[in-house]
C-alpha atoms as a PDB file:
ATOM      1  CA  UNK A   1      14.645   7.596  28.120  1.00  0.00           C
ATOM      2  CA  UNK A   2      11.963   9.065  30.283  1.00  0.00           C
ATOM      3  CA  UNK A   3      11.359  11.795  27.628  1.00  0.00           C
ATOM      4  CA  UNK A   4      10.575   9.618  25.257  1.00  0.00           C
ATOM      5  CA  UNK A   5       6.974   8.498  25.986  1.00  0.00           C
ATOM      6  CA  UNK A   6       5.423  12.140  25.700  1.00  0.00           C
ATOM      7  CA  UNK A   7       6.875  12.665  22.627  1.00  0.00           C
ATOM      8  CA  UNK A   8       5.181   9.323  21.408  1.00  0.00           C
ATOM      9  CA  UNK A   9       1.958  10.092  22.658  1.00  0.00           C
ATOM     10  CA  UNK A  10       1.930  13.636  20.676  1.00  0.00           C
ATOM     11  CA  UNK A  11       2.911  11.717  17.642  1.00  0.00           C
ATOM     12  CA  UNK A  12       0.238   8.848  17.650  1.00  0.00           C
ATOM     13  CA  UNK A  13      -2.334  11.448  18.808  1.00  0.00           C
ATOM     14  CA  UNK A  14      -1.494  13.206  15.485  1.00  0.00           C
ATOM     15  CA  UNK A  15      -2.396  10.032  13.213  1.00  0.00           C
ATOM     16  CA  UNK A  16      -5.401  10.405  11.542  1.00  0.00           C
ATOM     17  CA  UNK A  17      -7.880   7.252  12.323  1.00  0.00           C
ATOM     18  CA  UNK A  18      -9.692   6.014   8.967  1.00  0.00           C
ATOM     19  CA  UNK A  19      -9.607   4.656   5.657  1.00  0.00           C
ATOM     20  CA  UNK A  20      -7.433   6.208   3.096  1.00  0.00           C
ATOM     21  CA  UNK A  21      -9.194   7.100  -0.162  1.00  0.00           C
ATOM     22  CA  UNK A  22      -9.131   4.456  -3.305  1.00  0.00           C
ATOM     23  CA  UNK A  23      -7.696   6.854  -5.775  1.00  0.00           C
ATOM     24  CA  UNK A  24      -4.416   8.249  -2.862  1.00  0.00           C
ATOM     25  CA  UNK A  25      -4.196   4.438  -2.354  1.00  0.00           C
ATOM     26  CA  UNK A  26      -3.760   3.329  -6.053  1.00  0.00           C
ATOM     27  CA  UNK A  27      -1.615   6.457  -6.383  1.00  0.00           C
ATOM     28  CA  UNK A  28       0.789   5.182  -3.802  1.00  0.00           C
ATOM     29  CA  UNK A  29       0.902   1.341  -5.449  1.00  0.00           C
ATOM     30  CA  UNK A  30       1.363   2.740  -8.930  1.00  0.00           C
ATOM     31  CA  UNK A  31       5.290   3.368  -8.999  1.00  0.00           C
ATOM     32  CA  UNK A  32       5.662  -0.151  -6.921  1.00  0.00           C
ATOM     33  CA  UNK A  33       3.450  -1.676  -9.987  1.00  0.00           C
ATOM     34  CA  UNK A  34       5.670  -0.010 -12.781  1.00  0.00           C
ATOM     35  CA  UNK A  35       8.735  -1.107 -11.279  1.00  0.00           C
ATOM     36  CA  UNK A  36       7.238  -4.681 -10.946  1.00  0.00           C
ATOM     37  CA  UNK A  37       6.284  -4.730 -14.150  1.00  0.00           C
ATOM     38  CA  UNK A  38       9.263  -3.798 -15.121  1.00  0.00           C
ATOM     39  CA  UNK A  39      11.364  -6.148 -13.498  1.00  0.00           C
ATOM     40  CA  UNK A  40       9.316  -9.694 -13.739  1.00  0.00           C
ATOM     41  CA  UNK A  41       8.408  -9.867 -17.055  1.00  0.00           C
ATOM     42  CA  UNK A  42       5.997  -7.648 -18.712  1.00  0.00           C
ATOM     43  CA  UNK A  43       2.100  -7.692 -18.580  1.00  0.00           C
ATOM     44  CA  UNK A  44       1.441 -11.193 -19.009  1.00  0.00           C
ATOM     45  CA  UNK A  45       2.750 -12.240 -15.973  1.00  0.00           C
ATOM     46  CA  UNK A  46       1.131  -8.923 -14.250  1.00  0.00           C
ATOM     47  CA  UNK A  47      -2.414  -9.852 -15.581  1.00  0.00           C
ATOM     48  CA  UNK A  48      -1.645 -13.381 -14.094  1.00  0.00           C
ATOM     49  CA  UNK A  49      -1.215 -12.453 -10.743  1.00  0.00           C
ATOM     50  CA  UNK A  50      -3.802  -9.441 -10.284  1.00  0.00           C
ATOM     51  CA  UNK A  51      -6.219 -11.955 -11.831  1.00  0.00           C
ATOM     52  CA  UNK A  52      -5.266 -14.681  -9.034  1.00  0.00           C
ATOM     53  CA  UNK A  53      -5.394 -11.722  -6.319  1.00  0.00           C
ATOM     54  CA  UNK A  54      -8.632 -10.689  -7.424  1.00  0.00           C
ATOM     55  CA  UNK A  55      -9.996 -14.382  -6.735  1.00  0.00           C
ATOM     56  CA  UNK A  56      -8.479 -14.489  -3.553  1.00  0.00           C
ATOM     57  CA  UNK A  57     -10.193 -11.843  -2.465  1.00  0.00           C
ATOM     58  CA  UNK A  58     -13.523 -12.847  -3.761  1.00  0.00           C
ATOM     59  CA  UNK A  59     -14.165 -10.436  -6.827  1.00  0.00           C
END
């Protein structure tokens, strides 16, 4: 157990500090948002809920 903590520290050292680019972020949510579509309903449904995230968050 002792050895653990170093190991941790090298790790979260690593970890790059910052914002991850737009286009690597929509990248990553684009499978997620096929499979959703997918799954509930087609893109009426889809449209619905961006649209009601998008007013959440002010836009």
């Amino acid at each position: 157990m002792a050895h653990t903590a170093p190991r941790t520290m090298i790790r979260t050292q690593k970890r790059r500090t910052g914002r991850r680019h737009p286009l690597v972020a929509t990248l990553m949510a684009l499978p997620l948002a096929v499979l959703l579509l997918v799954v509930f309903d087609g893109w009426e449904t889809v449209a619905t809920q961006a649209s009601s995230v998008g007013v959440m968050l002010g836009r």
